[in-house]
Protein backbone atom coordinates (compact mmCIF):
# COMPACT_ATOMS: atom_id res chain seq x y z
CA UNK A 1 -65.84 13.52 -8.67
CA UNK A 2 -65.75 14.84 -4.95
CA UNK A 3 -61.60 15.95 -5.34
CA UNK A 4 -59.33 16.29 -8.35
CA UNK A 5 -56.35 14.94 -7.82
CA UNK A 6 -53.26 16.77 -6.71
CA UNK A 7 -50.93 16.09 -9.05
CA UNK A 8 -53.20 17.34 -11.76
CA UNK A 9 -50.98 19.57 -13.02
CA UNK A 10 -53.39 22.55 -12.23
CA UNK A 11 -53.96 21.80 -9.51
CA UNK A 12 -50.43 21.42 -8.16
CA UNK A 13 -49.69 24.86 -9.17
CA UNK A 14 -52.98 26.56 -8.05
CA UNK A 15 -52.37 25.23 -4.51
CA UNK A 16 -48.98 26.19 -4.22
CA UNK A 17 -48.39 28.68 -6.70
CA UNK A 18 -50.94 31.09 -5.97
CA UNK A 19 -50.66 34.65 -4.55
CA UNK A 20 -53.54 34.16 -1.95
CA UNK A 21 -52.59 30.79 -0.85
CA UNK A 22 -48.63 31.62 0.27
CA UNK A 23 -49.87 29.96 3.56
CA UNK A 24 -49.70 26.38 2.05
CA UNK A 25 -46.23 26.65 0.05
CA UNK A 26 -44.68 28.28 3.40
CA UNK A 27 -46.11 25.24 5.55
CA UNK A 28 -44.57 22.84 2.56
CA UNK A 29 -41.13 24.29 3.04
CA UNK A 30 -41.40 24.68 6.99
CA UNK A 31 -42.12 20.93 7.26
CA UNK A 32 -39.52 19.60 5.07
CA UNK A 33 -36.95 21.78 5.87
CA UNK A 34 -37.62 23.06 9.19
CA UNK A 35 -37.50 26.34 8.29
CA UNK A 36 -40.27 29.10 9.27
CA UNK A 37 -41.59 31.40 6.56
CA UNK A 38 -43.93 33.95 6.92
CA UNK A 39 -46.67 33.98 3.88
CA UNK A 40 -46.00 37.94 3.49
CA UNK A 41 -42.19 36.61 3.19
CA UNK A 42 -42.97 34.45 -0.03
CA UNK A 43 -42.22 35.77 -3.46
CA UNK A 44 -43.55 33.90 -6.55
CA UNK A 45 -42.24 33.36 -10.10
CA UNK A 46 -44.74 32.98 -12.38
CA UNK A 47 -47.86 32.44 -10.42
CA UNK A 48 -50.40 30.38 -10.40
CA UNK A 49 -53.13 31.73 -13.48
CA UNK A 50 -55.80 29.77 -15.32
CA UNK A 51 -54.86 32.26 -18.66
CA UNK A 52 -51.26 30.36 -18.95
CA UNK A 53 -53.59 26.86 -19.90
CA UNK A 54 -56.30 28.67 -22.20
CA UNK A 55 -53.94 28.65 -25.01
CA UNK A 56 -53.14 24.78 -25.22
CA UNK A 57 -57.08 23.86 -24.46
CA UNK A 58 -58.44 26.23 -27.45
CA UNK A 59 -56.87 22.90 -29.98
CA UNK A 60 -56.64 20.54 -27.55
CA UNK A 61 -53.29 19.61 -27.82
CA UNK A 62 -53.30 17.13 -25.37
CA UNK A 63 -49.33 16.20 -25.21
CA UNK A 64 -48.38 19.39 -25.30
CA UNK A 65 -50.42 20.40 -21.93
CA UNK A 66 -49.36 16.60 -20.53
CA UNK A 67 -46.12 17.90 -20.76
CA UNK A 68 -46.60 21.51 -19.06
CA UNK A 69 -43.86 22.04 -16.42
CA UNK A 70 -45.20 20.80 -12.85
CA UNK A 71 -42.86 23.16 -10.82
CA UNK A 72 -42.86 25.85 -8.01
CA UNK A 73 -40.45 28.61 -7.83
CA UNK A 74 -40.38 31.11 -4.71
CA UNK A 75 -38.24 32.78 -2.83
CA UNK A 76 -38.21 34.05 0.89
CA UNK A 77 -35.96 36.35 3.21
CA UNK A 78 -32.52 35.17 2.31
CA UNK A 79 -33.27 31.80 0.42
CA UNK A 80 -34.84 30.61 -3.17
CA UNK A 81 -37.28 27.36 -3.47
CA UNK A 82 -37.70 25.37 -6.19
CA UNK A 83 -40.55 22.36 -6.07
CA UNK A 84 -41.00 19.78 -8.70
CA UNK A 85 -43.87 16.75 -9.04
CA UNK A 86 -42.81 13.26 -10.86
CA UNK A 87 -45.49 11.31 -10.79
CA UNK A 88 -43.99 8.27 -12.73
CA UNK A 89 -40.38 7.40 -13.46
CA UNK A 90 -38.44 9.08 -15.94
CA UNK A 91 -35.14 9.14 -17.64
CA UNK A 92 -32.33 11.20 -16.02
CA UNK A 93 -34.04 12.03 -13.21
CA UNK A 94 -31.25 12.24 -10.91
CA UNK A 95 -29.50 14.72 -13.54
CA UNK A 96 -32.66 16.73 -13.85
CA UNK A 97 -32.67 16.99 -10.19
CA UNK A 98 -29.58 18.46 -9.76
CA UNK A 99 -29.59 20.92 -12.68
CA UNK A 100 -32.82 22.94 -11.40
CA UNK A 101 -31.65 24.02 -7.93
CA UNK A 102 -28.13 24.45 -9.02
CA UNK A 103 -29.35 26.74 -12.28
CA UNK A 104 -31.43 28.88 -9.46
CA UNK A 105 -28.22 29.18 -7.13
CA UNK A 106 -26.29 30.68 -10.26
CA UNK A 107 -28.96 33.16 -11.52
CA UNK A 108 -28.25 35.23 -8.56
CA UNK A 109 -24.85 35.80 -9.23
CA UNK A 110 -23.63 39.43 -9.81
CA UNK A 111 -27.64 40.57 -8.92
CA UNK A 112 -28.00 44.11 -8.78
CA UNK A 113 -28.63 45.22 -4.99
CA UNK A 114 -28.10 42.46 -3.69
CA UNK A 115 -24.20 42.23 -3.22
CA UNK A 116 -22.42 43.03 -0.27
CA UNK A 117 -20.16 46.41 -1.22
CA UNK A 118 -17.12 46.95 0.54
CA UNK A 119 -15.28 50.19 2.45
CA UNK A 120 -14.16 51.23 -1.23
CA UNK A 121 -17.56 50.61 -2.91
CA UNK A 122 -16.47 47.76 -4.87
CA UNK A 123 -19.68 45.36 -5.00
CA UNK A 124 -18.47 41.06 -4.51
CA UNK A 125 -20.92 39.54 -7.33
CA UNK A 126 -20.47 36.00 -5.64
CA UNK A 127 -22.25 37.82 -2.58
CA UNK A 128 -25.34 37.81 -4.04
CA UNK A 129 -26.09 34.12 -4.19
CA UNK A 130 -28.32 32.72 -1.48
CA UNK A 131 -29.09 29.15 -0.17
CA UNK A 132 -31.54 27.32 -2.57
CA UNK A 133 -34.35 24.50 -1.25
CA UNK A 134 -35.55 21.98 -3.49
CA UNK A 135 -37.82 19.81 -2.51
CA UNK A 136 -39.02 16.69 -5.72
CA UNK A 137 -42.55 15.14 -4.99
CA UNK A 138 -42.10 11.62 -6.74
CA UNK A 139 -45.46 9.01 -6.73
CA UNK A 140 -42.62 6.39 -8.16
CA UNK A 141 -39.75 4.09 -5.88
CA UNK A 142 -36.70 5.72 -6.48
CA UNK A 143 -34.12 5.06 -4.28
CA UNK A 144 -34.55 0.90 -3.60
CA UNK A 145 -31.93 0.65 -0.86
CA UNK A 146 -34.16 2.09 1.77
CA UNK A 147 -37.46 2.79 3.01
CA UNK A 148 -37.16 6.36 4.15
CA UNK A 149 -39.69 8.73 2.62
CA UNK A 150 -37.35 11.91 2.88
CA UNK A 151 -34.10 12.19 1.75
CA UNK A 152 -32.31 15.46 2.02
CA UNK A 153 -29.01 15.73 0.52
CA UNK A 154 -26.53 19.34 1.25
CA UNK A 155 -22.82 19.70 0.09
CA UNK A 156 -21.10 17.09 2.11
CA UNK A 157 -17.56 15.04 2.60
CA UNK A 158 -18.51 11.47 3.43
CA UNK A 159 -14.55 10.44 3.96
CA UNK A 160 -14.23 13.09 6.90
CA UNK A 161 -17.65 13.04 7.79
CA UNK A 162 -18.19 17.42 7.72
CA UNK A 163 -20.43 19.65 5.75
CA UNK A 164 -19.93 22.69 3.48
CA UNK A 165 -19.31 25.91 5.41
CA UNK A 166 -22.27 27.24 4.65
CA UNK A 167 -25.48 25.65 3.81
CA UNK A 168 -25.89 26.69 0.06
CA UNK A 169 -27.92 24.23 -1.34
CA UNK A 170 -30.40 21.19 -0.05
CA UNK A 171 -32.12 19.08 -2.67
CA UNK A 172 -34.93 17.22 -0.89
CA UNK A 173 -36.72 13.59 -2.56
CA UNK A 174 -40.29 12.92 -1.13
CA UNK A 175 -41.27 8.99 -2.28
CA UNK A 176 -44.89 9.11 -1.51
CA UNK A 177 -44.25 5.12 -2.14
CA UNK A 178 -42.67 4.90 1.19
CA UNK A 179 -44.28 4.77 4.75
CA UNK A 180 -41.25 5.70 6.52
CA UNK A 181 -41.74 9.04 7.30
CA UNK A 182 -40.03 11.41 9.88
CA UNK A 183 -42.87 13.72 11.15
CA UNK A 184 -46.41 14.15 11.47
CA UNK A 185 -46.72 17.20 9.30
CA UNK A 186 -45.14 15.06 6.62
CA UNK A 187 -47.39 12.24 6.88
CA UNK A 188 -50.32 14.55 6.64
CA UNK A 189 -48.62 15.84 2.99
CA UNK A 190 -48.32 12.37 1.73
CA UNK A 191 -52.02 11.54 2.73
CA UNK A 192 -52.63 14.67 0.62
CA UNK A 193 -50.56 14.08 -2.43
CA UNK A 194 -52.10 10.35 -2.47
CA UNK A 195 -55.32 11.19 -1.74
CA UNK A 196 -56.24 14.69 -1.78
CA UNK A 197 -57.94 13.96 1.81
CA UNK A 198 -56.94 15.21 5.02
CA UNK A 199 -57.54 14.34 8.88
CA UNK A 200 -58.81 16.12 11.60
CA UNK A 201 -55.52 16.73 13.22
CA UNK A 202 -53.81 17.77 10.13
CA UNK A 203 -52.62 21.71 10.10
CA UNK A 204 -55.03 24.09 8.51
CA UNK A 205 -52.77 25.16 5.86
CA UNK A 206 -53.05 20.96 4.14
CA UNK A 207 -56.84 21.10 4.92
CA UNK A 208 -56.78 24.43 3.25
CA UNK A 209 -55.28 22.85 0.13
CA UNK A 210 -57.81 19.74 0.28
CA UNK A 211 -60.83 22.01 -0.07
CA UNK A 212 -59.16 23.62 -2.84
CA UNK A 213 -58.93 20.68 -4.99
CA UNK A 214 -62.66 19.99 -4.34
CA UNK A 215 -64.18 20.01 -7.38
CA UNK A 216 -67.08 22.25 -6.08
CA UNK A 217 -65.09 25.02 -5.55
CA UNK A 218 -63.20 25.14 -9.25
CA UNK A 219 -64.78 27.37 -11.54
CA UNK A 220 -65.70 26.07 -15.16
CA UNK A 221 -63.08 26.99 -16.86
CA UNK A 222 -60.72 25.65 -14.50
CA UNK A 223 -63.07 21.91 -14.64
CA UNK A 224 -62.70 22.35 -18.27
CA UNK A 225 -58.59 22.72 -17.90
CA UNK A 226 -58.68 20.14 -15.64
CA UNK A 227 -60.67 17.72 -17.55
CA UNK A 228 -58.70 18.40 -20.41
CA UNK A 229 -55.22 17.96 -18.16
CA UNK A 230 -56.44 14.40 -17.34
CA UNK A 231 -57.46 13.55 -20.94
CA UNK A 232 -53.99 14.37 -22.13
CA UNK A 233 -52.27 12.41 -19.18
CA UNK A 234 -54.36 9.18 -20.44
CA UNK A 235 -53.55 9.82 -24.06
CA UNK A 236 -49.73 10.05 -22.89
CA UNK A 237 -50.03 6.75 -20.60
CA UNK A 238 -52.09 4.89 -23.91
CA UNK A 239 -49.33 6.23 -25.81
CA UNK A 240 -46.21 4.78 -23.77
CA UNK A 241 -48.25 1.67 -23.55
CA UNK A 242 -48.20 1.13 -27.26
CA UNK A 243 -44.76 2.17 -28.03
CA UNK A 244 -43.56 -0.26 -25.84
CA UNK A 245 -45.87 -2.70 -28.33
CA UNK A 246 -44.12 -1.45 -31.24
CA UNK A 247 -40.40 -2.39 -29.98
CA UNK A 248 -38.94 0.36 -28.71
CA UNK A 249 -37.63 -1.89 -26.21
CA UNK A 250 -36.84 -4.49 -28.52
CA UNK A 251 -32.57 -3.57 -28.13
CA UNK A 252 -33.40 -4.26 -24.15
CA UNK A 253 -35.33 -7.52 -24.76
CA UNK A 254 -34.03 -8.69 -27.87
CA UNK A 255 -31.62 -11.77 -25.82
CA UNK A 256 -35.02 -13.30 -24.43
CA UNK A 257 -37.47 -13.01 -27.49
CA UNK A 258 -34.81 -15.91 -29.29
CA UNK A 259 -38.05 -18.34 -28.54
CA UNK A 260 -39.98 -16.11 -30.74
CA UNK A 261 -37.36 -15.54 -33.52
CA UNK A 262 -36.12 -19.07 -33.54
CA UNK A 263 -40.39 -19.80 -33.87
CA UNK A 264 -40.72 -17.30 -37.14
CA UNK A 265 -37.92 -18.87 -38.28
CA UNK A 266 -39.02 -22.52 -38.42
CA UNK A 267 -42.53 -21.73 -38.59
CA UNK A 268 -42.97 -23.67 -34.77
CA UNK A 269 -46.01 -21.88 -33.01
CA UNK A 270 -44.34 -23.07 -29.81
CA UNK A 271 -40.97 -20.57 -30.57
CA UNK A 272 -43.24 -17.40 -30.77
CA UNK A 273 -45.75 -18.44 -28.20
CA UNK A 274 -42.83 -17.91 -25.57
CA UNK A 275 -41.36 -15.27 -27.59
CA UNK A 276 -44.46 -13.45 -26.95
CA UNK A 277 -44.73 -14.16 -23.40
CA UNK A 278 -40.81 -13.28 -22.66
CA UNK A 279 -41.19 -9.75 -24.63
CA UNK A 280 -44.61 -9.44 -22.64
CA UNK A 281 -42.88 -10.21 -19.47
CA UNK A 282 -40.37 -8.05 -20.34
CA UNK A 283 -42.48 -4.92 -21.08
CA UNK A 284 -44.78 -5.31 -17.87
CA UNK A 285 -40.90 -4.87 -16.10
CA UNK A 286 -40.55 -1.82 -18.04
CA UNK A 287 -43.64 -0.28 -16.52
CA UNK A 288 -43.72 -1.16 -12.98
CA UNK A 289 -42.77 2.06 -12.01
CA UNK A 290 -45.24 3.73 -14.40
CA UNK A 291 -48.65 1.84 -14.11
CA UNK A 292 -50.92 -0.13 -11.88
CA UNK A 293 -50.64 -3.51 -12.02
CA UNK A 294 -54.50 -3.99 -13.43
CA UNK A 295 -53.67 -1.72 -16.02
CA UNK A 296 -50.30 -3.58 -17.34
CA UNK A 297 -51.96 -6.56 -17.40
CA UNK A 298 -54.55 -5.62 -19.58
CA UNK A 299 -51.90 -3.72 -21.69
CA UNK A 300 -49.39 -6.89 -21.97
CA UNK A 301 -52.16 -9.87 -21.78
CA UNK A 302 -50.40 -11.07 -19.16
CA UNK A 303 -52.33 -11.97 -15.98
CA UNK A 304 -53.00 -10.02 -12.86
CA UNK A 305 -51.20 -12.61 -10.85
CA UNK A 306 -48.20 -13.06 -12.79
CA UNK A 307 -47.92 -9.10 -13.17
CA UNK A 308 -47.89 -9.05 -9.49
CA UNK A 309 -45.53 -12.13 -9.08
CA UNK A 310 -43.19 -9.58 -10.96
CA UNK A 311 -43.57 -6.69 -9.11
CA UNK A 312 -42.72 -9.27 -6.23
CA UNK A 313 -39.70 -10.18 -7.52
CA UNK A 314 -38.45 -6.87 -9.09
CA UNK A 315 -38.89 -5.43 -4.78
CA UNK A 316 -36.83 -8.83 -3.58
């Protein structure tokens, strides 16, 4: 194992959520957002430290670390930054989105020291809150209508075509899915997030990260964190897998399984043969956006090429 992945969830935070690595996250938000921050500049919550996963490794309690928060909080000069990783598709996304950045802009509100005070020395609490970035890292397809990698949305009237006054709040989507990408810098980051690699033209700050994640240069307890990290990520995946098996889907599939009800019913193996293939079918659609396609075909019995013949016709 040359590189760990980076979206091990260790990983991800020791690159960017470090003290001694500011360089990286400041590069992140410069080439997303276009705006320059100094490392010295960078302020972060809840750092990067291999302590915070020694207590869910001493009993192994695998879905509890699967399910440790993969997010980045900072702030800089006069703005906050929130980052989040979603490797696979999940419910409510778009809600989940919104409610992070939004629940940063509001905790500054009525801040000490950091309100304007007028001639009278009456502090304005609503002075306090600054512009928030957000920028989600997602290894899934989630907006279908397009193939732009980047989408960066601010407070905006689409009727009248003008923006907010002021810039308060940008909530940026990274689809490392897509190919489309804007700029250099941020084809180098999706190279990295795939791949952990970079090229010789890359800036320092992305090569930087990719001989972090070298697995030479962890130290054993992090290997043992991380080993642990990916153990509980396959026990989570196995786990989906099967309650998928056990019908949690069934309300979604139950119109096209009639082949296998109508077959239990009058005892006809032909009614749950294609019972079984429709709820099979069905299931591999589920988990598209979660799995490879080897990996749902082993998981649903169905074949490599009809699994792909679905992702085919799920893109149409």
């Amino acid at each position: 194992m040359e590189r760990i992945s980076p979206t091990n969830d260790l990983l991800f935070r020791k690159v960017l959520a470090s003290e001694n690595h500011k360089d990286i996250l400041g590069g992140l938000i410069g080439d997303f957002f276009g705006v320059e921050v100094a490392p010295e500049e960078i302020t972060i919550e809840n750092p990067y430290s291999i302590e915070s996963y020694k207590e869910y490794i001493k009993d192994e309690e695998a879905i509890v670390l699967r399910s440790t928060i993969k997010d980045i909080a900072a702030s800089f000069k006069s703005a906050d930054f929130v980052s989040e990783l979603q490797v696979r598709k999940t419910s409510f996304y778009d809600e989940r989105s919104i409610y992070y950045p939004f629940e940063k802009f509001i905790k500054n509100y009525n801040k000490a020291g950091a309100m304007v005070v007028d001639s009278e020395g009456r502090p304005n609490r609503y002075s306090s809150l600054i512009p928030v970035y957000a920028l989600n890292i997602l290894g899934y397809t989630h907006f279908k209508n397009d193939d732009d990698a980047l989408r960066v949305f601010e407070l905006y009237d689409p009727k009248r075509n003008k923006r907010f006054n002021k810039n308060l709040v940008n909530i940026g989507f990274f689809e490392l899915k897509k190919t489309n990408i804007e700029t250099e810098n941020q084809k180098h980051w999706r190279k990295y997030f795939i791949s952990g690699e970079t090229v010789a033209d890359a800036p320092d700050y992305i090569k930087k990260a990719s001989q972090i994640i070298e697995w030479v240069n962890l130290d054993e307890e992090e290997k043992r964190m991380v080993r642990a990290l990916e153990k509980a990520q396959a026990t989570y995946d196995a786990g989906m897998v099967t309650s998928y098996h056990e019908g949690k889907v069934e309300g979604r599939v139950e119109g096209k399984a009639e082949g296998r009800a109508e077959g239990k019913a009058e005892g006809k193996a032909e009614g749950r043969v294609e019972g079984a293939q429709n709820k099979a079918i069905e299931i591999a659609r589920s988990l598209l956006d979660i799995l490879d396609v080897d990996t749902i075909a082993l998981k649903t019995k169905l074949t490599v090429e009809q699994v792909t013949a679905l992702k085919t016709e799920l893109a149409l």
